[in-house]
C-alpha atoms as a PDB file:
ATOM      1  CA  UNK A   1      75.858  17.118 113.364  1.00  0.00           C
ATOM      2  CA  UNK A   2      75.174  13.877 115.664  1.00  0.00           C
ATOM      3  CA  UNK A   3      75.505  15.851 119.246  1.00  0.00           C
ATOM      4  CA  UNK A   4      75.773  12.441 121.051  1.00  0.00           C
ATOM      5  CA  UNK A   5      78.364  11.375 119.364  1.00  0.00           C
ATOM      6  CA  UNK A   6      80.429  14.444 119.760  1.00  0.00           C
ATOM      7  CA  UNK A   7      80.466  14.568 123.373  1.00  0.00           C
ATOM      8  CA  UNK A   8      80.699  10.624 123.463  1.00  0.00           C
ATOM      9  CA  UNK A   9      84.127  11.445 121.267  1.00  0.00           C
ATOM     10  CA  UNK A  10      85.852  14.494 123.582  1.00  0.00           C
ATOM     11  CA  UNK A  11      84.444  12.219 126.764  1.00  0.00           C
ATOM     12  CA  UNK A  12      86.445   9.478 124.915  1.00  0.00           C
ATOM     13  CA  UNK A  13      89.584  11.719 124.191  1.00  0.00           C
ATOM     14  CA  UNK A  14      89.655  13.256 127.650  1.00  0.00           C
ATOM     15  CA  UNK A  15      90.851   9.333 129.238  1.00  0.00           C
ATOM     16  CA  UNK A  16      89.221  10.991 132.613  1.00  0.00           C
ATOM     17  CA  UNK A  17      90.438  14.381 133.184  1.00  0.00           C
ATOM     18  CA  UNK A  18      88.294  17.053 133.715  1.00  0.00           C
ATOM     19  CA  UNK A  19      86.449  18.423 130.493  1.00  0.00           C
ATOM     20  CA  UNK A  20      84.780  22.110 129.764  1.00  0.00           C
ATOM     21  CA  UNK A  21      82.889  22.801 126.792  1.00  0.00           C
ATOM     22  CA  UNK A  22      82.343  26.343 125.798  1.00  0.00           C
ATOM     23  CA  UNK A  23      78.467  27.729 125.769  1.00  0.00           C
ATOM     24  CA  UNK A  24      79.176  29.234 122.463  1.00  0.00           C
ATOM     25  CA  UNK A  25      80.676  25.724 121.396  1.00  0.00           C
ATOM     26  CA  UNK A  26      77.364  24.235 122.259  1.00  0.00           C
ATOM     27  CA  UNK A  27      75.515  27.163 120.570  1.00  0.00           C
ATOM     28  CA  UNK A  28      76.661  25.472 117.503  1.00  0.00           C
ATOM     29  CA  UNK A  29      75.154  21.958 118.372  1.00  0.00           C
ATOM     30  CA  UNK A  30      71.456  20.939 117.538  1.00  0.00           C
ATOM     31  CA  UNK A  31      69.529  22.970 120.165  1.00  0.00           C
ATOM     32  CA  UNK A  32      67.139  20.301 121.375  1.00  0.00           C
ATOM     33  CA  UNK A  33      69.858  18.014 121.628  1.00  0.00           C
ATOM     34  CA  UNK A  34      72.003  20.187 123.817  1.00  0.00           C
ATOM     35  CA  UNK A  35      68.355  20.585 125.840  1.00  0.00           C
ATOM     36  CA  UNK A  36      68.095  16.654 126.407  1.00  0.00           C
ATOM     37  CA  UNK A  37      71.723  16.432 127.802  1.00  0.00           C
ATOM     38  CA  UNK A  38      71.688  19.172 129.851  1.00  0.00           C
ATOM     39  CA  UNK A  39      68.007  17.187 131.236  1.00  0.00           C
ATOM     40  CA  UNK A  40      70.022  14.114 131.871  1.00  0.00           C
ATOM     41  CA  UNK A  41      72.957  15.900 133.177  1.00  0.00           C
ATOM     42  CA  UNK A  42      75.673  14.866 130.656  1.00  0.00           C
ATOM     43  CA  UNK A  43      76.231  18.453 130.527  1.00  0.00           C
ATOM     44  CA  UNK A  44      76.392  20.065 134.156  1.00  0.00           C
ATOM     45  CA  UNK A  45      76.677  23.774 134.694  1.00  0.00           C
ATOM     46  CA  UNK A  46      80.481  25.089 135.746  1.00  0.00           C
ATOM     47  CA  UNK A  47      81.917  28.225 137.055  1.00  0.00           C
ATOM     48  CA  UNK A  48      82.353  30.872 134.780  1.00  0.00           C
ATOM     49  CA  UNK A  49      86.221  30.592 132.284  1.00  0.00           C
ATOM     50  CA  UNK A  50      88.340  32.218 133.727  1.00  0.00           C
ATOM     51  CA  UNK A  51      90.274  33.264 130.924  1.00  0.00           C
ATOM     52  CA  UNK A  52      89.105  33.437 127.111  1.00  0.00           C
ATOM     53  CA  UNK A  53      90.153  33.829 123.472  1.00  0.00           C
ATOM     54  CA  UNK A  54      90.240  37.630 123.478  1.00  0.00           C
ATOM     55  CA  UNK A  55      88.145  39.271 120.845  1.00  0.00           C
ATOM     56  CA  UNK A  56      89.631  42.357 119.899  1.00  0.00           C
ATOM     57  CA  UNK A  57      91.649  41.345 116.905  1.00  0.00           C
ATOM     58  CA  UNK A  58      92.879  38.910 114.572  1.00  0.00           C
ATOM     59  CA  UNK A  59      95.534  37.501 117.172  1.00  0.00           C
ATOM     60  CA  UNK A  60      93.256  35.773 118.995  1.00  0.00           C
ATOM     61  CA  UNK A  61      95.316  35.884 122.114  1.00  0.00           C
ATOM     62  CA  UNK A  62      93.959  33.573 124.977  1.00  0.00           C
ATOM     63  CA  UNK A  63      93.636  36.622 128.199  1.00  0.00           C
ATOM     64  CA  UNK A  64      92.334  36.327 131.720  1.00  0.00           C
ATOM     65  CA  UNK A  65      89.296  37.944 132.477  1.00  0.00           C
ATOM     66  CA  UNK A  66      88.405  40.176 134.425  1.00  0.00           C
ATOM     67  CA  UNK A  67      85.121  41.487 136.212  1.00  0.00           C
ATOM     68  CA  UNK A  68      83.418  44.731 137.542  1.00  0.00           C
ATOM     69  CA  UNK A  69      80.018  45.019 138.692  1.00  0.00           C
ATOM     70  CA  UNK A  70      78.421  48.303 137.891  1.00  0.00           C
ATOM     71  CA  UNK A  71      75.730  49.621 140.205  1.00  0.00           C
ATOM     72  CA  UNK A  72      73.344  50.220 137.727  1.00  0.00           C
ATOM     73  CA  UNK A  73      74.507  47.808 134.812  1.00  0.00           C
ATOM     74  CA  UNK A  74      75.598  44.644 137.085  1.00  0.00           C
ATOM     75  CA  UNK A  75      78.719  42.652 136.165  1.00  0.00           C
ATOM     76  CA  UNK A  76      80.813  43.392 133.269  1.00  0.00           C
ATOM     77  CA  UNK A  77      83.494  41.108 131.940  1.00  0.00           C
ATOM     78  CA  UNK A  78      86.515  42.202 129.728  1.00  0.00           C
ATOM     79  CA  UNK A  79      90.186  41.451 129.457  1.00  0.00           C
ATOM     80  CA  UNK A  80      93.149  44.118 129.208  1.00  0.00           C
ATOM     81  CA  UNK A  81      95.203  43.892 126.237  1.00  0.00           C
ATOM     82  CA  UNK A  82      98.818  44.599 126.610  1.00  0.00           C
ATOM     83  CA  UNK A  83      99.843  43.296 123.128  1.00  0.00           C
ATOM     84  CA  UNK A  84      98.882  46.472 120.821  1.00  0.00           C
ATOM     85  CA  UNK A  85      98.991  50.462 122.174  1.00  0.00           C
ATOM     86  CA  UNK A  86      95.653  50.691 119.991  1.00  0.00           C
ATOM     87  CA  UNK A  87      94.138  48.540 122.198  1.00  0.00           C
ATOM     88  CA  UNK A  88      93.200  48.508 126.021  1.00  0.00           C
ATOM     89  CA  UNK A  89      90.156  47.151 127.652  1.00  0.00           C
ATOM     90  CA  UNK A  90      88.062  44.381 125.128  1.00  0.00           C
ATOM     91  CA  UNK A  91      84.078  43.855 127.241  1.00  0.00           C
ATOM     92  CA  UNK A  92      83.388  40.014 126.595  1.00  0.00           C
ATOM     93  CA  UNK A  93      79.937  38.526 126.919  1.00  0.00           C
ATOM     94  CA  UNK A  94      78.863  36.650 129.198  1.00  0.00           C
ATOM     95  CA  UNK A  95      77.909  34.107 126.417  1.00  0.00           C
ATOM     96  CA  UNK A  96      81.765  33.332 126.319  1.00  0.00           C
ATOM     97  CA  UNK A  97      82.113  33.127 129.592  1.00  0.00           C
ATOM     98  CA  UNK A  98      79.199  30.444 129.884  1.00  0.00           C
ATOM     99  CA  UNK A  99      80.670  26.694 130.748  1.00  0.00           C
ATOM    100  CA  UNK A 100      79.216  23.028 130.962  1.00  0.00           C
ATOM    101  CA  UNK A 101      81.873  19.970 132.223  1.00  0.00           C
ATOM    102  CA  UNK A 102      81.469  16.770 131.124  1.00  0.00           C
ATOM    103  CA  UNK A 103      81.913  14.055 133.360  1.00  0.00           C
ATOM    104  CA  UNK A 104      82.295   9.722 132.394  1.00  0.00           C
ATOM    105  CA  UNK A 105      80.459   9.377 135.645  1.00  0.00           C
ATOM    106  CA  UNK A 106      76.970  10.691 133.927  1.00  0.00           C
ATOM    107  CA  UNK A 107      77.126   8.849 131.228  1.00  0.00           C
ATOM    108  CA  UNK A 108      77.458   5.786 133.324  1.00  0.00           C
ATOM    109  CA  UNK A 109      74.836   6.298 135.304  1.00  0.00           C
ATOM    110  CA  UNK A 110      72.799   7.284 132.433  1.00  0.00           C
ATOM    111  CA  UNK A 111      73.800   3.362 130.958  1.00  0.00           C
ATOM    112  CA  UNK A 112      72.891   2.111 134.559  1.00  0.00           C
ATOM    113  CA  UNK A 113      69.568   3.466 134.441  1.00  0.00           C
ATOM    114  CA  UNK A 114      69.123   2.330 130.246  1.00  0.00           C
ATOM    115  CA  UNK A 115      70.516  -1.173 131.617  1.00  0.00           C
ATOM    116  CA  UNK A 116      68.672  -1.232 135.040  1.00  0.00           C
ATOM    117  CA  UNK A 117      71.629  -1.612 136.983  1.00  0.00           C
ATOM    118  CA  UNK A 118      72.616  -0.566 140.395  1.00  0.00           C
ATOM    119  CA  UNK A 119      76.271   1.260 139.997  1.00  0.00           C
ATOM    120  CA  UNK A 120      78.730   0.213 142.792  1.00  0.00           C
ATOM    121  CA  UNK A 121      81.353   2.205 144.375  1.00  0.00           C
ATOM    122  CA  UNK A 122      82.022   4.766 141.609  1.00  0.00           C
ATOM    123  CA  UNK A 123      85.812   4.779 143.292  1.00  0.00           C
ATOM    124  CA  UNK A 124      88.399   6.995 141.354  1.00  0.00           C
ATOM    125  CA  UNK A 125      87.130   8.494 138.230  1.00  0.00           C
ATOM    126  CA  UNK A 126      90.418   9.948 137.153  1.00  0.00           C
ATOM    127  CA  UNK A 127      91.745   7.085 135.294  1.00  0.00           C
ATOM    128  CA  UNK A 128      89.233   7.386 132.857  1.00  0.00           C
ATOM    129  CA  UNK A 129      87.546   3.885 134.192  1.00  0.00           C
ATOM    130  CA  UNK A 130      83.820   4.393 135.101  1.00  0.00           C
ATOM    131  CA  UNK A 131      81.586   1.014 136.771  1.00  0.00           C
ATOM    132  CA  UNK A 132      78.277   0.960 135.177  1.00  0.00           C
ATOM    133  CA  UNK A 133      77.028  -2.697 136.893  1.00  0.00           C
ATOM    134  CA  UNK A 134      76.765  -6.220 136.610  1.00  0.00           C
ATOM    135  CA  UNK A 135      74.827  -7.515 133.754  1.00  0.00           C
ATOM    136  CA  UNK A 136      73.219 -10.966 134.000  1.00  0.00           C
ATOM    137  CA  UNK A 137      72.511 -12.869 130.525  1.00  0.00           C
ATOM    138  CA  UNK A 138      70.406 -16.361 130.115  1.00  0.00           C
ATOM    139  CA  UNK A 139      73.619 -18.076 130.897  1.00  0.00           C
ATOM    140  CA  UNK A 140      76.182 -15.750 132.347  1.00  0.00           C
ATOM    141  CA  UNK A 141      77.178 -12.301 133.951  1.00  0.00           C
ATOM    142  CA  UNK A 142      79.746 -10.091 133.667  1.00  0.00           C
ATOM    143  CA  UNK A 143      80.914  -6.447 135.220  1.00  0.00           C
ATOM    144  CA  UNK A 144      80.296  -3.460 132.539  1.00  0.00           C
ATOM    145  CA  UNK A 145      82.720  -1.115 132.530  1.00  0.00           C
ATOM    146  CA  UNK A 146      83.002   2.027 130.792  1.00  0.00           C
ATOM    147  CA  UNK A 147      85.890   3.278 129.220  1.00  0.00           C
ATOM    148  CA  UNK A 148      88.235   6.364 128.378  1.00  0.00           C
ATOM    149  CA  UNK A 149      90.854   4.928 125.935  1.00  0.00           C
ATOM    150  CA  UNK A 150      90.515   7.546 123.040  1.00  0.00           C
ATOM    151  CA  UNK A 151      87.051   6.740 122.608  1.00  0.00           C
ATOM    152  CA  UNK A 152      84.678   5.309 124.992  1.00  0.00           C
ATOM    153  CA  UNK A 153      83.787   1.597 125.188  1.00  0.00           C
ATOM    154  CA  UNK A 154      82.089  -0.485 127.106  1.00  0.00           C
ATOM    155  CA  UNK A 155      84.201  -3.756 128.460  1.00  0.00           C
ATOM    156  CA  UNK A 156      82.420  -6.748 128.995  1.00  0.00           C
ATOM    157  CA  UNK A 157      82.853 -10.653 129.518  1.00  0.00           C
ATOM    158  CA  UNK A 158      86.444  -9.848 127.808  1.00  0.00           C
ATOM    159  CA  UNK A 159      84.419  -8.082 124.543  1.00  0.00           C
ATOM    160  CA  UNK A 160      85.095  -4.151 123.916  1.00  0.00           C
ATOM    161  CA  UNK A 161      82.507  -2.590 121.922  1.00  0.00           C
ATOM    162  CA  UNK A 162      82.513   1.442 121.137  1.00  0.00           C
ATOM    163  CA  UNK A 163      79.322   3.032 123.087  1.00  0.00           C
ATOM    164  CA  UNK A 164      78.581   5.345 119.735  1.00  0.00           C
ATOM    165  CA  UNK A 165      77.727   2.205 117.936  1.00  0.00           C
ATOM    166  CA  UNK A 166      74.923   1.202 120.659  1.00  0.00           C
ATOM    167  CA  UNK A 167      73.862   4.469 121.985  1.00  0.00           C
ATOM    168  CA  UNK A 168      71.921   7.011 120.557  1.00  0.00           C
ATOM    169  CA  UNK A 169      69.469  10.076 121.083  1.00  0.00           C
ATOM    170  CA  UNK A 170      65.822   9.749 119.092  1.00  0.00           C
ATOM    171  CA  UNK A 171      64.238  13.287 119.706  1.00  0.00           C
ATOM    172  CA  UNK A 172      64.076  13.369 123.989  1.00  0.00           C
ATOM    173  CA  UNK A 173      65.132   9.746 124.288  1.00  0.00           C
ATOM    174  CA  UNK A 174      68.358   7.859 124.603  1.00  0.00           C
ATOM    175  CA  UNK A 175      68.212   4.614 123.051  1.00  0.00           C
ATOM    176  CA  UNK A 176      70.443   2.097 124.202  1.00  0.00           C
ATOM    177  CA  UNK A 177      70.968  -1.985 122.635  1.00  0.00           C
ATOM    178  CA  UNK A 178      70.691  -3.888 125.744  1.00  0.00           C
ATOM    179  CA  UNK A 179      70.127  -7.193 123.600  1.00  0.00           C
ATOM    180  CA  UNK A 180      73.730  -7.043 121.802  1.00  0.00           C
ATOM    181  CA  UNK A 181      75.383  -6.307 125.295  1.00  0.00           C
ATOM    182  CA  UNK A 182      73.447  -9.594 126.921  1.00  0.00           C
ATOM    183  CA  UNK A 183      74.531 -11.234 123.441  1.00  0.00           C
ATOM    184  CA  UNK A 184      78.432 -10.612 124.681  1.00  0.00           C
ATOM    185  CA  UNK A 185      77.697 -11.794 127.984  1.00  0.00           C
ATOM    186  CA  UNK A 186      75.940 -15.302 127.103  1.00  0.00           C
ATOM    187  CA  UNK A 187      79.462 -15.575 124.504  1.00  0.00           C
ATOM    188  CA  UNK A 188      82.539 -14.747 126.856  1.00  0.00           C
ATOM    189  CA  UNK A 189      85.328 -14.253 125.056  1.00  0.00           C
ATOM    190  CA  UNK A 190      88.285 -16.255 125.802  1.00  0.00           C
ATOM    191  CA  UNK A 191      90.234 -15.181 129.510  1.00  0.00           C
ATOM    192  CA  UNK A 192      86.825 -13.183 129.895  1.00  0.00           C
ATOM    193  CA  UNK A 193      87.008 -10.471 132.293  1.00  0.00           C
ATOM    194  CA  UNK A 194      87.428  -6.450 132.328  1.00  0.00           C
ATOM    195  CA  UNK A 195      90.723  -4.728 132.982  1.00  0.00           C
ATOM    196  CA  UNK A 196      90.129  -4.423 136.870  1.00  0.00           C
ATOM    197  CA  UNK A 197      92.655  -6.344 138.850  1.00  0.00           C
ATOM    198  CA  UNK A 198      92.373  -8.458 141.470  1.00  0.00           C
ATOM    199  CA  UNK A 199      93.423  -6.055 144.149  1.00  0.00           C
ATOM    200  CA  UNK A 200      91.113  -3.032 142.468  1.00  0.00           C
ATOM    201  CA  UNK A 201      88.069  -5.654 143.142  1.00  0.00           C
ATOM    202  CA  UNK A 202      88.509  -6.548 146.408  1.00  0.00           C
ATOM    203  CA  UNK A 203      88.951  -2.619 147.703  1.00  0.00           C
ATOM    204  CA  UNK A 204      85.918  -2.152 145.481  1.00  0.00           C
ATOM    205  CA  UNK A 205      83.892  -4.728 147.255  1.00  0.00           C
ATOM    206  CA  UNK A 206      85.366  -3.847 150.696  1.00  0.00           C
ATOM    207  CA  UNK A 207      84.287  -0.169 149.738  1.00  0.00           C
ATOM    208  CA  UNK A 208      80.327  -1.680 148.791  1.00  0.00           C
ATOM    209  CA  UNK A 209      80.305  -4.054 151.954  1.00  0.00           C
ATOM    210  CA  UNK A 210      81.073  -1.481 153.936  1.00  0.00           C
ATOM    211  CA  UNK A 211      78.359   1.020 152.634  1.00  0.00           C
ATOM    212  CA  UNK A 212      75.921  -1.484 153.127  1.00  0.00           C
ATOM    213  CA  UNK A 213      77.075  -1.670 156.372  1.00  0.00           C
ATOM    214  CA  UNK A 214      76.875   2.218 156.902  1.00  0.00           C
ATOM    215  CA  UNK A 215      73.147   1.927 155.394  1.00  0.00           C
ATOM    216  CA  UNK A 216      72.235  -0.694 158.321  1.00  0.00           C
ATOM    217  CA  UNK A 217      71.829  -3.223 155.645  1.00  0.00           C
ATOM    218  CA  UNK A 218      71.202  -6.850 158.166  1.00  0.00           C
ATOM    219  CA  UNK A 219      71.821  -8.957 155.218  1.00  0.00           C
ATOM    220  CA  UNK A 220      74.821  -7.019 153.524  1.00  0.00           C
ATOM    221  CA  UNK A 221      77.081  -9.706 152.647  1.00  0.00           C
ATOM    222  CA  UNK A 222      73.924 -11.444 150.202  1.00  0.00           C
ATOM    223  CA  UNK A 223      72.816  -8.165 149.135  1.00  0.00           C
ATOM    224  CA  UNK A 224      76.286  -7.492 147.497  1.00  0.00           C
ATOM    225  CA  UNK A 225      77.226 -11.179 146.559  1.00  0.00           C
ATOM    226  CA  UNK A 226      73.682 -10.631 144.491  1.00  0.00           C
ATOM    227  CA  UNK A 227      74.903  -7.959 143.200  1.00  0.00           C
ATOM    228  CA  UNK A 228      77.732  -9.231 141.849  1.00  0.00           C
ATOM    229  CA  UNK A 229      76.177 -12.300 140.603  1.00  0.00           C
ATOM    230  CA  UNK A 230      77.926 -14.785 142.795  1.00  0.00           C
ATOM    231  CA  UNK A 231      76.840 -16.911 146.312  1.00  0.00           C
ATOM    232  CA  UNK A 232      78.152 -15.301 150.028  1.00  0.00           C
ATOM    233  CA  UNK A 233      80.755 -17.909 150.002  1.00  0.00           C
ATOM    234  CA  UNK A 234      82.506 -16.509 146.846  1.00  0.00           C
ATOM    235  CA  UNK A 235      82.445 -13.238 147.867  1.00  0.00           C
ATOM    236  CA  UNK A 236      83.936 -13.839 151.420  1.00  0.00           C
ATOM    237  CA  UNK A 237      86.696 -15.561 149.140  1.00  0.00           C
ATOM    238  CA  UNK A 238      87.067 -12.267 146.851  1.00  0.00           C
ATOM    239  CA  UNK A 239      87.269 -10.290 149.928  1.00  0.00           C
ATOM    240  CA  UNK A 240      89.854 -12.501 151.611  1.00  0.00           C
ATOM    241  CA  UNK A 241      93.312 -11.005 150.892  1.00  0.00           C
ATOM    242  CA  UNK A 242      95.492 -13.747 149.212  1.00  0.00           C
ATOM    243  CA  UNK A 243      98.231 -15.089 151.962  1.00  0.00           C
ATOM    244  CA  UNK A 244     101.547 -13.573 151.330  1.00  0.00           C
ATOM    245  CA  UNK A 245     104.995 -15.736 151.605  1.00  0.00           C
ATOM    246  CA  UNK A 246     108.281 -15.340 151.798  1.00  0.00           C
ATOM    247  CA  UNK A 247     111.341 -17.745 151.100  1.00  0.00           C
ATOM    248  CA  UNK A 248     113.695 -18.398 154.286  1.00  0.00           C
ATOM    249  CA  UNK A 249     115.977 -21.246 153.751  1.00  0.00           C
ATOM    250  CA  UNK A 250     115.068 -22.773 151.147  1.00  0.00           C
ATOM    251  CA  UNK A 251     111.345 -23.076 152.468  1.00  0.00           C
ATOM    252  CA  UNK A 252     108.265 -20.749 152.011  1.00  0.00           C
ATOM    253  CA  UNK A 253     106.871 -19.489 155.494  1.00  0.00           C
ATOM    254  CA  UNK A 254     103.099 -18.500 154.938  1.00  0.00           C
END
């Protein structure tokens, strides 16, 4: 079983809402695998489930759980069955209890940190749309954006390539192809650019102008625009909102 690619897939699946994965799911991954993710913090400890697939028959009946702590034995978990008179309290281990979330946000600063980027804003997360940088190329540079569309991709300079196909763990390493991602910059396809609109990149560079800002930054207008790949002067145009009009007799009043 490829580990990596399994939580790249549910990651992908999820399109941004919050995901859980079961201790005992993971029990049933390659060990040292599980051990390098939880290092990088793909896998981040969660509260204990509150409810779980109750063990005390073939029904498999998904109960709440409940817990007791015992003076001398500590906490014990167990859910109440009111489905069979045979049947009342079933203990459950803590085992099942046991919980790791997932979050597109640590994978993309993982890619940051393969790619040697500086993430901006992260911004909302829920849409299943995660920033990773800007990557510069021998001739151009383009935004990389990770994506939650059923699987995850990466969108770049109008390309959309699936992340399992350039990332991978080798024993305690991830691996990632930085050359075929600067290959898809230098060769923009066609109307190049990722799916962020015009309005979501201005409030994202508002929202890194004004951190900079917040940091002290002097220079924080050329730290950003570098950032981005582009002069000041383009970047005070990006910022600009774009002049509205309306129609009054036949003429348009700006």
């Amino acid at each position: 079983m490829d580990a990596l690619r399994e939580l790249l897939a549910l990651v992908g699946a999820s399109k941004g809402m919050v995901l859980l994965v079961s201790e005992e799911e993971l029990s049933r991954w390659p060990a040292a695998a599980v051990h390098v993710m939880k290092q990088q913090n793909l896998l981040i400890k969660a509260r204990p489930a509150a409810s779980v697939v109750c063990p005390g028959c073939e029904q498999e009946c998904v109960m709440p759980v409940h817990t007791l702590t015992h003076k001398a034995r500590g906490p014990e978990s167990f859910v109440v069955c009111d489905k069979r008179d045979d049947i009342n309290r079933v203990a459950v281990s803590i085992r099942m209890l046991e919980q790791w979330q997932i979050l597109g946000a640590s994978i993309a600063e993982l890619l940051a940190g393969l790619l040697g980027l500086r993430r901006p804003d992260a911004g909302d997360t829920s849409t299943g749309r995660w920033e990773v940088g800007m990557l510069r190329g021998a001739k151009h540079s383009s935004h990389v954006v990770l994506l939650a569309e059923g699987q995850l991709t990466l969108s770049l300079a109008g390309h959309s390539i699936a992340l399992s196909d350039i990332l991978v763990l080798e024993g305690s390493d991830f691996k990632l192809d930085k050359r075929a991602l600067i290959r898809l910059v230098d060769k923009p396809a066609a109307g190049a650019g990722d799916v962020e609109s015009a309005a979501q990149r201005r409030a994202r560079l508002k929202k890194r102008v004004q951190a900079e800002k917040n940091k002290g930054t002097k220079a924080f207008l050329k730290t950003v625009a570098a950032e981005e790949g582009f002069n000041v002067s383009r970047l005070k145009q990006l910022l600009k909102p774009k002049p509205t009009h309306t129609k009054k007799l036949g003429q348009s009043v700006y």
